[in-house]
C-alpha atoms as a PDB file:
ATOM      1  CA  UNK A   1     -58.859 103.486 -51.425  1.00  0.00           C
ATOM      2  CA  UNK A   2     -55.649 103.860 -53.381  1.00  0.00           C
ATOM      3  CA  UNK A   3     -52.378 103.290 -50.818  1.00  0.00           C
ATOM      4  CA  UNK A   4     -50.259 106.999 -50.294  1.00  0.00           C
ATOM      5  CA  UNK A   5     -46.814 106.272 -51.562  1.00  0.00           C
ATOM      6  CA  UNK A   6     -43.576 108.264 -51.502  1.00  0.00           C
ATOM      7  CA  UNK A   7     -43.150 109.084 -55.063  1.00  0.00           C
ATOM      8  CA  UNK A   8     -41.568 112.240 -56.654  1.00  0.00           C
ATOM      9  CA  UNK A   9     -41.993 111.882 -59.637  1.00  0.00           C
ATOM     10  CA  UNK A  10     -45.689 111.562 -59.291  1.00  0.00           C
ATOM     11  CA  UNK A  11     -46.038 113.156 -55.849  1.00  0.00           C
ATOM     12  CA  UNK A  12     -45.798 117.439 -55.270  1.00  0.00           C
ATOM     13  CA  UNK A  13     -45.487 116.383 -51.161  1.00  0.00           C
ATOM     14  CA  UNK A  14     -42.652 113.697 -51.822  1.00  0.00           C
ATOM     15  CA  UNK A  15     -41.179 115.883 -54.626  1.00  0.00           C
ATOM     16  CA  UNK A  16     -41.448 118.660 -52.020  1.00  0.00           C
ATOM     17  CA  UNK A  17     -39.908 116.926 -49.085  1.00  0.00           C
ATOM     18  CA  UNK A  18     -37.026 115.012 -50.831  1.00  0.00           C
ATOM     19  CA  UNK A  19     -36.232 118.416 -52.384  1.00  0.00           C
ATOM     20  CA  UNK A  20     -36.289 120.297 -49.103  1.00  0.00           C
ATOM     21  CA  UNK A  21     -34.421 118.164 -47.066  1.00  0.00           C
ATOM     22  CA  UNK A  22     -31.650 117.263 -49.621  1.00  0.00           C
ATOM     23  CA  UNK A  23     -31.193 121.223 -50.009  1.00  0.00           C
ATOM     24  CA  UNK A  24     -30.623 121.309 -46.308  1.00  0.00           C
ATOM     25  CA  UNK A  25     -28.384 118.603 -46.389  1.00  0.00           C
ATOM     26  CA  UNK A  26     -25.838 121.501 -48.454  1.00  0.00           C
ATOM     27  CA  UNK A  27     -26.080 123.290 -44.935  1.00  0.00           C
ATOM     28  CA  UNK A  28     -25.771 120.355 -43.103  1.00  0.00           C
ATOM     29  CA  UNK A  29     -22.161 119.617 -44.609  1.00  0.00           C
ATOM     30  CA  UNK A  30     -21.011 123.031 -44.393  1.00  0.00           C
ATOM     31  CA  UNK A  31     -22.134 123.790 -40.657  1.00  0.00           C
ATOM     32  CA  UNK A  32     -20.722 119.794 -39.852  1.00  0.00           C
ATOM     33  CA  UNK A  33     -24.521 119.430 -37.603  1.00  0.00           C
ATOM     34  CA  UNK A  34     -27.560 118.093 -38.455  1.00  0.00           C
ATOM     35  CA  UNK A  35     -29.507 121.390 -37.371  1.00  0.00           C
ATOM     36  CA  UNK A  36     -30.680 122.041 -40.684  1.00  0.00           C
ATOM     37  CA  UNK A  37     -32.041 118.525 -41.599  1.00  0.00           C
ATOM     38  CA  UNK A  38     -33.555 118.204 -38.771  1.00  0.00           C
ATOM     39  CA  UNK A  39     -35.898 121.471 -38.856  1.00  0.00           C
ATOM     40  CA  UNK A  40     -36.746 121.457 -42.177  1.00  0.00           C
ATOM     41  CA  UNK A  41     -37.894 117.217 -41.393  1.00  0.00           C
ATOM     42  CA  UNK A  42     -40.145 118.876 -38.109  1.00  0.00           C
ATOM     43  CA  UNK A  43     -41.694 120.898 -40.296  1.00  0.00           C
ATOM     44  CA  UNK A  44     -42.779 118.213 -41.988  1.00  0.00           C
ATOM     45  CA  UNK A  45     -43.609 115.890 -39.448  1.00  0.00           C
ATOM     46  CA  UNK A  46     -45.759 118.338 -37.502  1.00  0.00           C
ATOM     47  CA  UNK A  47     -48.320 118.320 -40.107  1.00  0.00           C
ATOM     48  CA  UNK A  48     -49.251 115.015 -38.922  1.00  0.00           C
ATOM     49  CA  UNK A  49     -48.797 113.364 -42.634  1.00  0.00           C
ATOM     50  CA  UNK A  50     -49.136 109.763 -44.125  1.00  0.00           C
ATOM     51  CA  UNK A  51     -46.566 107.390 -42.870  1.00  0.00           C
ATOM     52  CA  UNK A  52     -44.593 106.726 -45.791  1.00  0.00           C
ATOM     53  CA  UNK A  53     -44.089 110.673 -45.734  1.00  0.00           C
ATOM     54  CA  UNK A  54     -42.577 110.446 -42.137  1.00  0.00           C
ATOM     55  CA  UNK A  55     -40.722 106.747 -42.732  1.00  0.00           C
ATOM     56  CA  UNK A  56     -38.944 108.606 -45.761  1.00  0.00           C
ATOM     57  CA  UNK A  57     -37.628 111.318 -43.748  1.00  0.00           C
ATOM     58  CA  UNK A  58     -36.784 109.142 -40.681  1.00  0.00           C
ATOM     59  CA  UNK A  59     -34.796 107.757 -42.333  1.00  0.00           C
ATOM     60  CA  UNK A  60     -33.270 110.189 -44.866  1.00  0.00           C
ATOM     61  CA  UNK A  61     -32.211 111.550 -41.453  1.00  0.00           C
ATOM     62  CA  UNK A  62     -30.631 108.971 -40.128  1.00  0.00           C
ATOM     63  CA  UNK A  63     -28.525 108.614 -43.539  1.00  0.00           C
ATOM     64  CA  UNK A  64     -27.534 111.792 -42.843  1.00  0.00           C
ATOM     65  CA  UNK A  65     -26.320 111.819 -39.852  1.00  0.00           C
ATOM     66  CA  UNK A  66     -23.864 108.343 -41.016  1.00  0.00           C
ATOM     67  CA  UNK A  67     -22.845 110.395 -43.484  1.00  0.00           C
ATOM     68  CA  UNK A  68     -22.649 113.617 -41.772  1.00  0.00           C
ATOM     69  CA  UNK A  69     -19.742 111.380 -39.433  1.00  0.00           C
ATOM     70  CA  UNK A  70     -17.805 109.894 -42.397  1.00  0.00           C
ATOM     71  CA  UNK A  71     -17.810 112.992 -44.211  1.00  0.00           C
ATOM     72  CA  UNK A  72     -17.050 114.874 -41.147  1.00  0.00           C
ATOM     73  CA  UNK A  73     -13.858 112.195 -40.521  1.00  0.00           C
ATOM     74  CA  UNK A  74     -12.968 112.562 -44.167  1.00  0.00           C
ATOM     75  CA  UNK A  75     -11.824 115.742 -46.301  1.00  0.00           C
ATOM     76  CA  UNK A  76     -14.008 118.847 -48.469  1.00  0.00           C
ATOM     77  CA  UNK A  77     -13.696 117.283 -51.733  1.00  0.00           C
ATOM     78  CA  UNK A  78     -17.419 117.315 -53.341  1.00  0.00           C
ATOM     79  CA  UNK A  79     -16.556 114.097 -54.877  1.00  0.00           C
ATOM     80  CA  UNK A  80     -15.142 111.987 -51.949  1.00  0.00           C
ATOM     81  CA  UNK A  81     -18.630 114.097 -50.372  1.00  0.00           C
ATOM     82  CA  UNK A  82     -20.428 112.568 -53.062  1.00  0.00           C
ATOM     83  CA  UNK A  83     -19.158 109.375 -53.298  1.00  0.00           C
ATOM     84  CA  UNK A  84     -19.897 109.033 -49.352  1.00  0.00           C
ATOM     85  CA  UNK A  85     -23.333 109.484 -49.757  1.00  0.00           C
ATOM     86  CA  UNK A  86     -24.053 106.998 -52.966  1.00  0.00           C
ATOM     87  CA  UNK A  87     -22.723 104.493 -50.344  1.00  0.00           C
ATOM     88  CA  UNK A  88     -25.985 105.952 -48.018  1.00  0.00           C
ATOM     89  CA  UNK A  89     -28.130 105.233 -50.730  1.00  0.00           C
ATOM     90  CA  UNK A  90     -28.821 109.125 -51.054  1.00  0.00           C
ATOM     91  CA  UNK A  91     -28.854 109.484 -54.803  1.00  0.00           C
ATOM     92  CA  UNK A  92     -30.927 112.460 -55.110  1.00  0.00           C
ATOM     93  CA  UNK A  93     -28.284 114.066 -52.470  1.00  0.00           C
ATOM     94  CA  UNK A  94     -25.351 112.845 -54.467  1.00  0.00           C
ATOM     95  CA  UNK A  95     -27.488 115.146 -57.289  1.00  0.00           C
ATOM     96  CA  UNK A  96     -27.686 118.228 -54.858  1.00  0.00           C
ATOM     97  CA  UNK A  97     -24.005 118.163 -53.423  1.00  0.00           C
ATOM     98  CA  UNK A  98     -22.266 117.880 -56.640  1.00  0.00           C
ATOM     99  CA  UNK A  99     -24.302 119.707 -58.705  1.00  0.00           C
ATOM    100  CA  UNK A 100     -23.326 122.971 -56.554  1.00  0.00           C
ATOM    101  CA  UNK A 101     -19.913 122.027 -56.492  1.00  0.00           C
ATOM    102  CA  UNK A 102     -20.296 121.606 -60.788  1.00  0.00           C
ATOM    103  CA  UNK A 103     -21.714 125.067 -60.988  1.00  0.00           C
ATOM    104  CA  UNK A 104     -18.351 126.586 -59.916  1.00  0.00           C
ATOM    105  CA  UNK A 105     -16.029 123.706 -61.741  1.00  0.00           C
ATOM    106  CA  UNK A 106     -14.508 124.102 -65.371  1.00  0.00           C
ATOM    107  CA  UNK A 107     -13.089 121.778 -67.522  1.00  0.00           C
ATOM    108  CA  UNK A 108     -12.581 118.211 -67.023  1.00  0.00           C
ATOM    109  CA  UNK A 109     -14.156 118.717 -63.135  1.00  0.00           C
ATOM    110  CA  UNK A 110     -17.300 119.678 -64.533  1.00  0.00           C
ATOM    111  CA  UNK A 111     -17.822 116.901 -67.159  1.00  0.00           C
ATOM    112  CA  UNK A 112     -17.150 114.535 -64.403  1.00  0.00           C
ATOM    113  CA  UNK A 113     -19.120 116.122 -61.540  1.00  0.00           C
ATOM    114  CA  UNK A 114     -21.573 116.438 -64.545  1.00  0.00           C
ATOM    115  CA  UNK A 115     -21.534 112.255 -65.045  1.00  0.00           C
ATOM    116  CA  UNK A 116     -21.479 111.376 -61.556  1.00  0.00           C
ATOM    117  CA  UNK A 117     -24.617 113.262 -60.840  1.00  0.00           C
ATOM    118  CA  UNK A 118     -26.407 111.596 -63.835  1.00  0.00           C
ATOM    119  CA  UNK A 119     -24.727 108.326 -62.782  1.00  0.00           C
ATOM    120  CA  UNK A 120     -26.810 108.811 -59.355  1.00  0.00           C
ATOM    121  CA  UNK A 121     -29.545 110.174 -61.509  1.00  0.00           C
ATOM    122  CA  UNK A 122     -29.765 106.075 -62.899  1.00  0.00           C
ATOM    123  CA  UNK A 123     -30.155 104.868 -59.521  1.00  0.00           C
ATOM    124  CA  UNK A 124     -33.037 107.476 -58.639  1.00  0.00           C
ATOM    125  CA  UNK A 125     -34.901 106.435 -61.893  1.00  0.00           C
ATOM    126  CA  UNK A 126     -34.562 102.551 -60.764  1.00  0.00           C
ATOM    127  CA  UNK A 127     -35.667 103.056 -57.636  1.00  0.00           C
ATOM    128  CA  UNK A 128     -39.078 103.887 -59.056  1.00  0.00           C
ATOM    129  CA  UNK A 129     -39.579 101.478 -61.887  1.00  0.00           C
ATOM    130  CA  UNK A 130     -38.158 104.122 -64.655  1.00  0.00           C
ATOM    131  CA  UNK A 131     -35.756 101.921 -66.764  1.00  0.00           C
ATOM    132  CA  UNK A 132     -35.689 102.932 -69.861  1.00  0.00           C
ATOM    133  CA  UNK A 133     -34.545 106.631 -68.202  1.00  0.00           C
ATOM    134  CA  UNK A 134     -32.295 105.113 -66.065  1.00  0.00           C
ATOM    135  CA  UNK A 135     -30.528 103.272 -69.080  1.00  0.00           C
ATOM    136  CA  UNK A 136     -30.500 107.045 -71.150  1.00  0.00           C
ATOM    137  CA  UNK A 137     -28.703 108.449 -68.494  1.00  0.00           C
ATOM    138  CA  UNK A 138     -26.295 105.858 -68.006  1.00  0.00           C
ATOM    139  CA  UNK A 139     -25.880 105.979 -71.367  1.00  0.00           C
ATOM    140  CA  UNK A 140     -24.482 109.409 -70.929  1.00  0.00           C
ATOM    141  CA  UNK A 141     -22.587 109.014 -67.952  1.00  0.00           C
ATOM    142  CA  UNK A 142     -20.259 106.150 -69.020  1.00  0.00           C
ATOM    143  CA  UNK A 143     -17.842 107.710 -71.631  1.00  0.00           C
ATOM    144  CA  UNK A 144     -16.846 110.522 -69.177  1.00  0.00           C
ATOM    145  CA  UNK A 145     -16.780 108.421 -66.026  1.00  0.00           C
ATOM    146  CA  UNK A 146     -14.403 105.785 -68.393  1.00  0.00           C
ATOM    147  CA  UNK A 147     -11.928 108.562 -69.607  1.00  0.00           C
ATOM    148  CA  UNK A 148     -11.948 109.622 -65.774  1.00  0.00           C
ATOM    149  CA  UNK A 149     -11.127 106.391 -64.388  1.00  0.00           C
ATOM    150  CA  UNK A 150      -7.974 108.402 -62.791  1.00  0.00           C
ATOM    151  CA  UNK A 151      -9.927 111.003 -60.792  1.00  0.00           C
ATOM    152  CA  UNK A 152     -12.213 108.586 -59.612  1.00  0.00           C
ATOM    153  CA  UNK A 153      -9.519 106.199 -58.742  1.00  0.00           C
ATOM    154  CA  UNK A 154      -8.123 108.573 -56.258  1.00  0.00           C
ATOM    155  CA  UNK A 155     -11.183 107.133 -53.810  1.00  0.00           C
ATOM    156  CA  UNK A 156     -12.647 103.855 -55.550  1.00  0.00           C
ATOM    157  CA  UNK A 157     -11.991 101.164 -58.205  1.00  0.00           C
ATOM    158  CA  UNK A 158     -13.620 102.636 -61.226  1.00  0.00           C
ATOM    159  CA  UNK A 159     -15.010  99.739 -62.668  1.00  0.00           C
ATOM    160  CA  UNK A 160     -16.996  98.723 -60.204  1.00  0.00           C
ATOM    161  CA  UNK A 161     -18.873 101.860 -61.369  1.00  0.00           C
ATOM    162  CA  UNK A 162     -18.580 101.636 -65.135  1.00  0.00           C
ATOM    163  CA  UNK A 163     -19.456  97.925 -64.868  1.00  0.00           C
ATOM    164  CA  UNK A 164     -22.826  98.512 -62.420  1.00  0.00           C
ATOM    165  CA  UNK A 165     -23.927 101.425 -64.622  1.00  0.00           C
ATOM    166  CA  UNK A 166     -23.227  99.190 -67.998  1.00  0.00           C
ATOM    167  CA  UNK A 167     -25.853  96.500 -66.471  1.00  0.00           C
ATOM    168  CA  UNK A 168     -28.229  99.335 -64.546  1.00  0.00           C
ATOM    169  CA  UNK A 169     -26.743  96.751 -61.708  1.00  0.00           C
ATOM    170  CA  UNK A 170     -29.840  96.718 -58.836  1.00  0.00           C
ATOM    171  CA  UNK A 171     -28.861  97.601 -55.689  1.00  0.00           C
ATOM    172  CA  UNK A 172     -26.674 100.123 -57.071  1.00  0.00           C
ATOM    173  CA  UNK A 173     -22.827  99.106 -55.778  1.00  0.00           C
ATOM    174  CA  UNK A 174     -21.095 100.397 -52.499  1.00  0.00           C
ATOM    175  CA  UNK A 175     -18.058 102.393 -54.065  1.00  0.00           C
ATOM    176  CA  UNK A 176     -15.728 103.463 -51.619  1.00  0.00           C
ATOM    177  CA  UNK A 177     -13.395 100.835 -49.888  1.00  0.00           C
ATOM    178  CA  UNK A 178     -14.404  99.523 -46.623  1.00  0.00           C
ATOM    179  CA  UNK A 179     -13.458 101.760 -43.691  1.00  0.00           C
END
């Protein structure tokens, strides 16, 4: 028998569930409590699932609740918001948070809330073995996030970035500066 792995690109339940929670995770921020995380996870975990359904969001809520401190400690800008949880690992919540903070942006805001959620869109494609995506999207990403290097200076070096995204670097890079 074939082994059940977490896998949403191949997977409606871990397509379902890494959706889900990372939409709660919007409510999360915005109430400043886990609340929301946590009862859209014990929905999950009540149906008595496969364990790499209920070791994914175990741990996606821990994450959260790191994050949910730092970004709690910090300030409301989407990006810092955003750049908080690529240090988590949480790409595909780096996706969700600024992609409803680009839906109300204009101008220069959008393109770059535009090529940091692609830029976390490379590390979701790595993470499951899609490479020549990953390197599309990257591919994308890099011309905006160089002539943005001033925004995104405001919370990290730039380059680090830009550099890590020109190599598809694997584990993606911690960005912000060390607490």
């Amino acid at each position: 028998m074939e082994e059940i792995r977490f896998e949403p690109f191949m997977d409606r339940l871990s397509r379902d569930i890494r959706n889900d929670l990372s939409e709660s995770l919007v409510e999360v921020l915005r109430q400043r409590h886990l609340r929301p995380a946590r009862e859209v996870a014990q929905g999950y975990l009540s149906r008595n699932l496969a364990s790499c359904y209920g070791d994914y969001i175990i741990n996606r809520l821990s994450q959260y609740q790191s994050s949910l401190k730092q970004i709690a400690a910090g300030n409301d800008d989407p990006l810092w918001q955003g750049l908080v949880l690529w240090d988590h690992g949480l790409f595909f919540e780096v996706h969700e948070i600024l992609e409803h903070a680009w839906l109300g942006a204009g101008g220069e805001e959008k393109l770059l809330l535009q090529a940091m959620i692609r830029a976390a869109g490379v590390y979701i494609k790595l993470e499951h073995g899609y490479d020549a995506a990953a390197r599309k999207i990257a591919d994308k990403a890099l011309p905006v996030l160089a002539q943005n290097r001033e925004r995104l200076a405001a919370y990290i070096d730039p380059e680090r970035l830009l550099e890590a995204l020109g190599r598809l670097a694997q584990p993606a890079p911690k960005l912000l500066p060390p607490a």
